[in-house]
N, C-alpha and C. Protein backbone atom coordinates (compact mmCIF):
# COMPACT_ATOMS: atom_id res chain seq x y z
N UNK A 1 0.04 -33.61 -2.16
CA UNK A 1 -0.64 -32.87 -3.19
C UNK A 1 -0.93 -33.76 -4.39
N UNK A 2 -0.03 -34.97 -4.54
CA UNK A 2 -0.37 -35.97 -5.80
C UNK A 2 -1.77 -36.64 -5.31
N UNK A 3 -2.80 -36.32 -5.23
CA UNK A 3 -4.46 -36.91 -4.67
C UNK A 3 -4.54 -37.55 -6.26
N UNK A 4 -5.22 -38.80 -6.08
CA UNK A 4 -5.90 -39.37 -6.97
C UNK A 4 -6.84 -39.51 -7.09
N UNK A 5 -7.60 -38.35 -6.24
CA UNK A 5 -9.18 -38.20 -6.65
C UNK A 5 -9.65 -37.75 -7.89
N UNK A 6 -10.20 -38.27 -8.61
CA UNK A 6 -10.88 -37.77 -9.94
C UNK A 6 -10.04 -37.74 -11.00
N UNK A 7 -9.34 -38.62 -10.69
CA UNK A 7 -8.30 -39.06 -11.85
C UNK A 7 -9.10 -40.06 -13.22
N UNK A 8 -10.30 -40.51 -12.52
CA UNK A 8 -10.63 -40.67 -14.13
C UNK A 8 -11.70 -40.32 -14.52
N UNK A 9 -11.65 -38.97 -13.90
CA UNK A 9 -12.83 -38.39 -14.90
C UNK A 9 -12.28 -37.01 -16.00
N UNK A 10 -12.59 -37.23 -17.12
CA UNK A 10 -12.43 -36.85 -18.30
C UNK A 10 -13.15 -35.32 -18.95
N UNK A 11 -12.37 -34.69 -19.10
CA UNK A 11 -13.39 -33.05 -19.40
C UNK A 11 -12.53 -32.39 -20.62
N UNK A 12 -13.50 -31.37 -21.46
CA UNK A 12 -12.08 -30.91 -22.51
C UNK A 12 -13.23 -29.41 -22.08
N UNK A 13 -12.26 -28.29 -22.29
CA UNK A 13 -12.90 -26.95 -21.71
C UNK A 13 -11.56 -26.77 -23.00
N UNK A 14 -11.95 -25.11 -22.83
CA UNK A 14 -11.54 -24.28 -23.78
C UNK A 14 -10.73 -22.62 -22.77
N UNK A 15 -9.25 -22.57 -23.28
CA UNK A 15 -8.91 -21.80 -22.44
C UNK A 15 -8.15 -20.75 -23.39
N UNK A 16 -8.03 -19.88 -23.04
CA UNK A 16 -7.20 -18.54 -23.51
C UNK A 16 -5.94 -18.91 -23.76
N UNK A 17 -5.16 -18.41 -24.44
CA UNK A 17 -3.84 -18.55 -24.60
C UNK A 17 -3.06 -18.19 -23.37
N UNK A 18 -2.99 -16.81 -22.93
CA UNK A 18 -2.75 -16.92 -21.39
C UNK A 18 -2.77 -17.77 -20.78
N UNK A 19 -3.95 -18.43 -20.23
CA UNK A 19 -4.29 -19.02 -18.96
C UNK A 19 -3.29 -20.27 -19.67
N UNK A 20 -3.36 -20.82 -20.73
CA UNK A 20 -2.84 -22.40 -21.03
C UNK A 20 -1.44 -21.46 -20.83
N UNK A 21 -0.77 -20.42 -21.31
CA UNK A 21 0.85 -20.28 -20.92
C UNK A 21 1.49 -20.67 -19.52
N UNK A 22 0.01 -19.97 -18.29
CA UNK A 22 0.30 -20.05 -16.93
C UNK A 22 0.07 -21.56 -16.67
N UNK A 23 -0.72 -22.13 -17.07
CA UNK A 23 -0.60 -23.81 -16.81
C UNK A 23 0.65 -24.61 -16.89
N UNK A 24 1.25 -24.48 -18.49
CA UNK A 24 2.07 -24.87 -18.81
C UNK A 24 3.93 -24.30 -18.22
N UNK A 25 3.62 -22.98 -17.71
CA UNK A 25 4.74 -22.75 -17.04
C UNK A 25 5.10 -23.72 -15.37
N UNK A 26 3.94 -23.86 -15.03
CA UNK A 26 4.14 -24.87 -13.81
C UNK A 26 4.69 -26.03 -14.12
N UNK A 27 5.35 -26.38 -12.70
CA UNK A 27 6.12 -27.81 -12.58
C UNK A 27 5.24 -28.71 -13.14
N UNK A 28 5.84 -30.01 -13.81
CA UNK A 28 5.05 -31.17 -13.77
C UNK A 28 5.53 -31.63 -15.77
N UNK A 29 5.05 -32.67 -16.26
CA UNK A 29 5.29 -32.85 -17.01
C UNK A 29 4.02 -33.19 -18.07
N UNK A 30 3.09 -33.17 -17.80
CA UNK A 30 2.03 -32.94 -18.68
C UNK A 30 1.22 -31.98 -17.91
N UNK A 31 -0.04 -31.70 -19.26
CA UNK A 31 -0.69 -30.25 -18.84
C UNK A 31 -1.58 -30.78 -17.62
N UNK A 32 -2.41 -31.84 -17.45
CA UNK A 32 -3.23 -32.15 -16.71
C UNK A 32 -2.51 -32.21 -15.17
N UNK A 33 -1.57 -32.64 -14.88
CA UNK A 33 -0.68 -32.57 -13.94
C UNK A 33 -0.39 -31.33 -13.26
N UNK A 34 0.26 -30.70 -14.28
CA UNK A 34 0.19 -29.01 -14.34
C UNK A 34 -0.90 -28.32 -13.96
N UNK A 35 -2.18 -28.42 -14.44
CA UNK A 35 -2.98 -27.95 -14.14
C UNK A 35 -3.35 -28.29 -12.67
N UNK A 36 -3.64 -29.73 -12.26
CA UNK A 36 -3.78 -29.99 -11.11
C UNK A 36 -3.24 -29.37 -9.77
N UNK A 37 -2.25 -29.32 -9.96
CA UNK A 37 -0.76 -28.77 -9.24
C UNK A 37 -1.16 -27.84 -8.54
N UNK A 38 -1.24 -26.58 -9.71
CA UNK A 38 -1.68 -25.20 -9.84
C UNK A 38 -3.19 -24.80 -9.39
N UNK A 39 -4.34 -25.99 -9.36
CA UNK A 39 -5.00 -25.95 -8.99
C UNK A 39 -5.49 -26.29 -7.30
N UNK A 40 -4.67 -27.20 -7.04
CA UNK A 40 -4.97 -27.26 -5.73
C UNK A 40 -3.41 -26.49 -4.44
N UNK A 41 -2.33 -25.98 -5.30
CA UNK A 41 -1.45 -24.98 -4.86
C UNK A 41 -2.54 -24.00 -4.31
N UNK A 42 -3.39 -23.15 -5.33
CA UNK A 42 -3.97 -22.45 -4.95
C UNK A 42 -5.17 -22.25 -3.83
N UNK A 43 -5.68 -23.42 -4.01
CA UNK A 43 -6.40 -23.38 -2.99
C UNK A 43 -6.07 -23.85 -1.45
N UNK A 44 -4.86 -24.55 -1.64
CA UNK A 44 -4.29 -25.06 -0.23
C UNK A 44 -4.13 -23.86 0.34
N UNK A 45 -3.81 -22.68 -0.41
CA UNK A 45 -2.69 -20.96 -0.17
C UNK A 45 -3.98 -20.26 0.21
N UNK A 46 -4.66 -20.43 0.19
CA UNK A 46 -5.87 -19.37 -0.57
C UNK A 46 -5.98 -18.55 0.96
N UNK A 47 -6.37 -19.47 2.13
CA UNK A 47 -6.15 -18.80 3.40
C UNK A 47 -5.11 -17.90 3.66
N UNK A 48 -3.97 -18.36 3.49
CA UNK A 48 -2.62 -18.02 4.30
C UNK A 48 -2.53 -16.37 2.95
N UNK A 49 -3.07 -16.90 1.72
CA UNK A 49 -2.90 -15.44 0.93
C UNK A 49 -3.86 -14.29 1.28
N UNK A 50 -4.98 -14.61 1.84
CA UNK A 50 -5.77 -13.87 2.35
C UNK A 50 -5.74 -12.97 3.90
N UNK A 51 -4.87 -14.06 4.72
CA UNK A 51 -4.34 -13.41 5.80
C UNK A 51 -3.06 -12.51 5.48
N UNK A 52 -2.43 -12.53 4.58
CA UNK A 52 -1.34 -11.45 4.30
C UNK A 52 -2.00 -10.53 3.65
N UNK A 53 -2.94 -10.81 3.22
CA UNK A 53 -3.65 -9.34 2.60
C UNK A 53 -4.28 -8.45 3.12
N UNK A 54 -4.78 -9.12 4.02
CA UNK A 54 -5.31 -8.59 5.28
C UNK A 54 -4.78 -7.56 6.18
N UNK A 55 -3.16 -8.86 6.32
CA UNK A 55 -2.21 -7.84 7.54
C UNK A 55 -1.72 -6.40 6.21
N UNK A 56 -1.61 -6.58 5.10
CA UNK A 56 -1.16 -5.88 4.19
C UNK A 56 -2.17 -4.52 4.28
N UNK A 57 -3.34 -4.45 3.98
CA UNK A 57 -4.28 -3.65 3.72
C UNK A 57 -4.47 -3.04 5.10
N UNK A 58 -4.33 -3.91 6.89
CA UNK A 58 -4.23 -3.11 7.72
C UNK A 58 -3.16 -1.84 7.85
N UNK A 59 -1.36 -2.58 7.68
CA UNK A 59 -0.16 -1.77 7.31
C UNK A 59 -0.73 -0.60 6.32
N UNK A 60 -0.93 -0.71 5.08
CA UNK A 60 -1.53 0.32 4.39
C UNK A 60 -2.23 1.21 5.07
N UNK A 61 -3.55 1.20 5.89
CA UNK A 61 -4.47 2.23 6.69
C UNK A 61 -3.40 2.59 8.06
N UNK A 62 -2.83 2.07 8.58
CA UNK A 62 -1.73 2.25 9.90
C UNK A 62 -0.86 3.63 9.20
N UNK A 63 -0.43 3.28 7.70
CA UNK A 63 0.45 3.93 7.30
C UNK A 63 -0.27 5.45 7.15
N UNK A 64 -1.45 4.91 6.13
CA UNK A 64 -2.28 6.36 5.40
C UNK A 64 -2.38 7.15 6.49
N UNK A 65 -2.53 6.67 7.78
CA UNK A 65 -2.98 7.48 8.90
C UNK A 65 -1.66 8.48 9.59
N UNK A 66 -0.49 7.52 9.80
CA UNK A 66 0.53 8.33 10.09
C UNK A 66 1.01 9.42 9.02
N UNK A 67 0.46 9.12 7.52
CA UNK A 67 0.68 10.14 6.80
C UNK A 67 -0.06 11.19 6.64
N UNK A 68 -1.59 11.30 7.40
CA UNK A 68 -2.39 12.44 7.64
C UNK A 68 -1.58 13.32 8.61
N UNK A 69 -1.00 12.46 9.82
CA UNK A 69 -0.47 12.80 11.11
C UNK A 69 0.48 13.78 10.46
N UNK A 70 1.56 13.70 9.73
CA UNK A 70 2.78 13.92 9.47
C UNK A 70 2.33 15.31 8.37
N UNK A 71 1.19 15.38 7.82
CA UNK A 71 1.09 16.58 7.19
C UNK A 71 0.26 17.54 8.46
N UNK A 72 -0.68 16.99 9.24
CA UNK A 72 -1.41 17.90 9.67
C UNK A 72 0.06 18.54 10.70
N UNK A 73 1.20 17.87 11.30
CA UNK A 73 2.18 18.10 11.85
C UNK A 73 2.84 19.53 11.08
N UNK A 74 2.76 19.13 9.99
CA UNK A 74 4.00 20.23 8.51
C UNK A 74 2.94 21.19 8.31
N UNK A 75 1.64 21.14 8.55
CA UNK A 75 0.64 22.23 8.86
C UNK A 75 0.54 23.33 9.55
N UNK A 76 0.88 22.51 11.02
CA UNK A 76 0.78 23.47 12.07
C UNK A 76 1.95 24.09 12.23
N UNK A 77 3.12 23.34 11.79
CA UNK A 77 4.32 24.20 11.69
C UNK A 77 4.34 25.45 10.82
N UNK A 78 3.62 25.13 9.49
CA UNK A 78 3.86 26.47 8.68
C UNK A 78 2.72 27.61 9.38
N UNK A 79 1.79 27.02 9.87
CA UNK A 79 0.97 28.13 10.43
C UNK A 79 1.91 29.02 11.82
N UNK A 80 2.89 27.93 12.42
CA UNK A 80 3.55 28.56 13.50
C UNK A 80 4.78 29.28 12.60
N UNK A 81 5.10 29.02 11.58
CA UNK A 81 5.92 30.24 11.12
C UNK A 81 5.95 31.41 10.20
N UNK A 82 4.38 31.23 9.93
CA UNK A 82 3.42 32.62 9.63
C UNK A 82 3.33 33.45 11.21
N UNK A 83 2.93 32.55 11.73
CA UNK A 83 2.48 33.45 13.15
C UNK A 83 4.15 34.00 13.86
N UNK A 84 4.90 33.72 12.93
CA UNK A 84 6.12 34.20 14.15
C UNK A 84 6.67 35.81 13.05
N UNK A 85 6.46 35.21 12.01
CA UNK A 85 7.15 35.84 11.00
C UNK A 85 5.82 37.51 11.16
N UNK A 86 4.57 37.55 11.49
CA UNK A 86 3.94 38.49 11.42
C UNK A 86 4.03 38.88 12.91
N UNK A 87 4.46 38.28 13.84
CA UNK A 87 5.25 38.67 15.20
C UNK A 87 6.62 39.76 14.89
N UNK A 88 7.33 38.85 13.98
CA UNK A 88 8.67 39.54 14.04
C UNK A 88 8.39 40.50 13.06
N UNK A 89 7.52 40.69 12.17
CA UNK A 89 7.28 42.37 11.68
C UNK A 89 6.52 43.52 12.81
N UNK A 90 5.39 42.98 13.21
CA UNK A 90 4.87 43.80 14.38
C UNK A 90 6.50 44.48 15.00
N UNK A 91 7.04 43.53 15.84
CA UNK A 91 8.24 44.05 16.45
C UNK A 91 8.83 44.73 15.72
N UNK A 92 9.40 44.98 14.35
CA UNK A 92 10.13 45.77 13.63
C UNK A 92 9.52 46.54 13.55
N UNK A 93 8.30 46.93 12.97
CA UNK A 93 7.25 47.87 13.17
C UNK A 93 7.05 48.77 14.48
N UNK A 94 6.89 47.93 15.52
CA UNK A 94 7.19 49.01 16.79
C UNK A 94 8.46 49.64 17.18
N UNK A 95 9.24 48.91 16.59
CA UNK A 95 10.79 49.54 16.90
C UNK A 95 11.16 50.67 15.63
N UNK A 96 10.25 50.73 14.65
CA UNK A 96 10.32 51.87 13.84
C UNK A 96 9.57 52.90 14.71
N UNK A 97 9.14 52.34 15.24
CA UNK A 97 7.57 53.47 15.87
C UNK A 97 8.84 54.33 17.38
N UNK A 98 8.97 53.46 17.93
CA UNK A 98 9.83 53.89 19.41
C UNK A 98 11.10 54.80 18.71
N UNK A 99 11.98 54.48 17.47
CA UNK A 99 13.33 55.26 17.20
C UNK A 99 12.39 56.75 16.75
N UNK A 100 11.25 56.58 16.26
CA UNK A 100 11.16 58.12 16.10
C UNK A 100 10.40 59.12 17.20
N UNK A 101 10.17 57.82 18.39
CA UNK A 101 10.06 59.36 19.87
C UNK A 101 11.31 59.27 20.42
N UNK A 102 12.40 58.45 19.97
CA UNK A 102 13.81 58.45 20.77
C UNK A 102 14.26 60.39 20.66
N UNK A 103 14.63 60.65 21.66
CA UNK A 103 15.40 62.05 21.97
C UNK A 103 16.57 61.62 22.50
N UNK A 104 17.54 62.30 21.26
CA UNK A 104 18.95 62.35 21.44
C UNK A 104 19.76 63.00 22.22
């Protein structure tokens, strides 16, 4: 990563206070170094960060999907315990209906 390409060419740019904090927090002992570092860190990564984002953002849709699954699941359940619960009144209902032709 120490390349001595373009080591003597000379530039002055103008940077945010931020961006010079994140420079200066990197390894190295002067800013240009620092900067370098940080500059070609990133781009060496740039693939390998893009393929985890990738597998990341697939996991995410894998997930969103099992979480449609898992409600339309808690769906059909509450619809199956509406449908049991207006079952088990019908039945109470007919068994009010049958005790009053019961002959004692």
């Amino acid at each position: 990563m120490n390349e001595a390409i373009g080591k003597d060419r000379v530039r002055s740019i103008r940077l945010s206070a931020r961006v010079e904090e994140i420079i200066n927090n990197q390894p190295g002992d002067k800013f240009t170094s620092k900067l370098e570092r940080f500059v070609l860190e990133l781009n060496d990564t740039i693939d390998e960060r893009r393929k985890y984002l990738d597998k990341v953002n697939r996991e995410i849709v894998q997930k969103e999907q099992e979480l449609r699954n898992i409600k339309n699941k808690i769906s059909s359940i509450g619809d199956i315990a509406k449908s049991i619960s207006k079952i088990q009144s019908e039945i109470e209902h007919l068994g009010d209906s049958i005790k009053q032709y019961k002959v004692i």
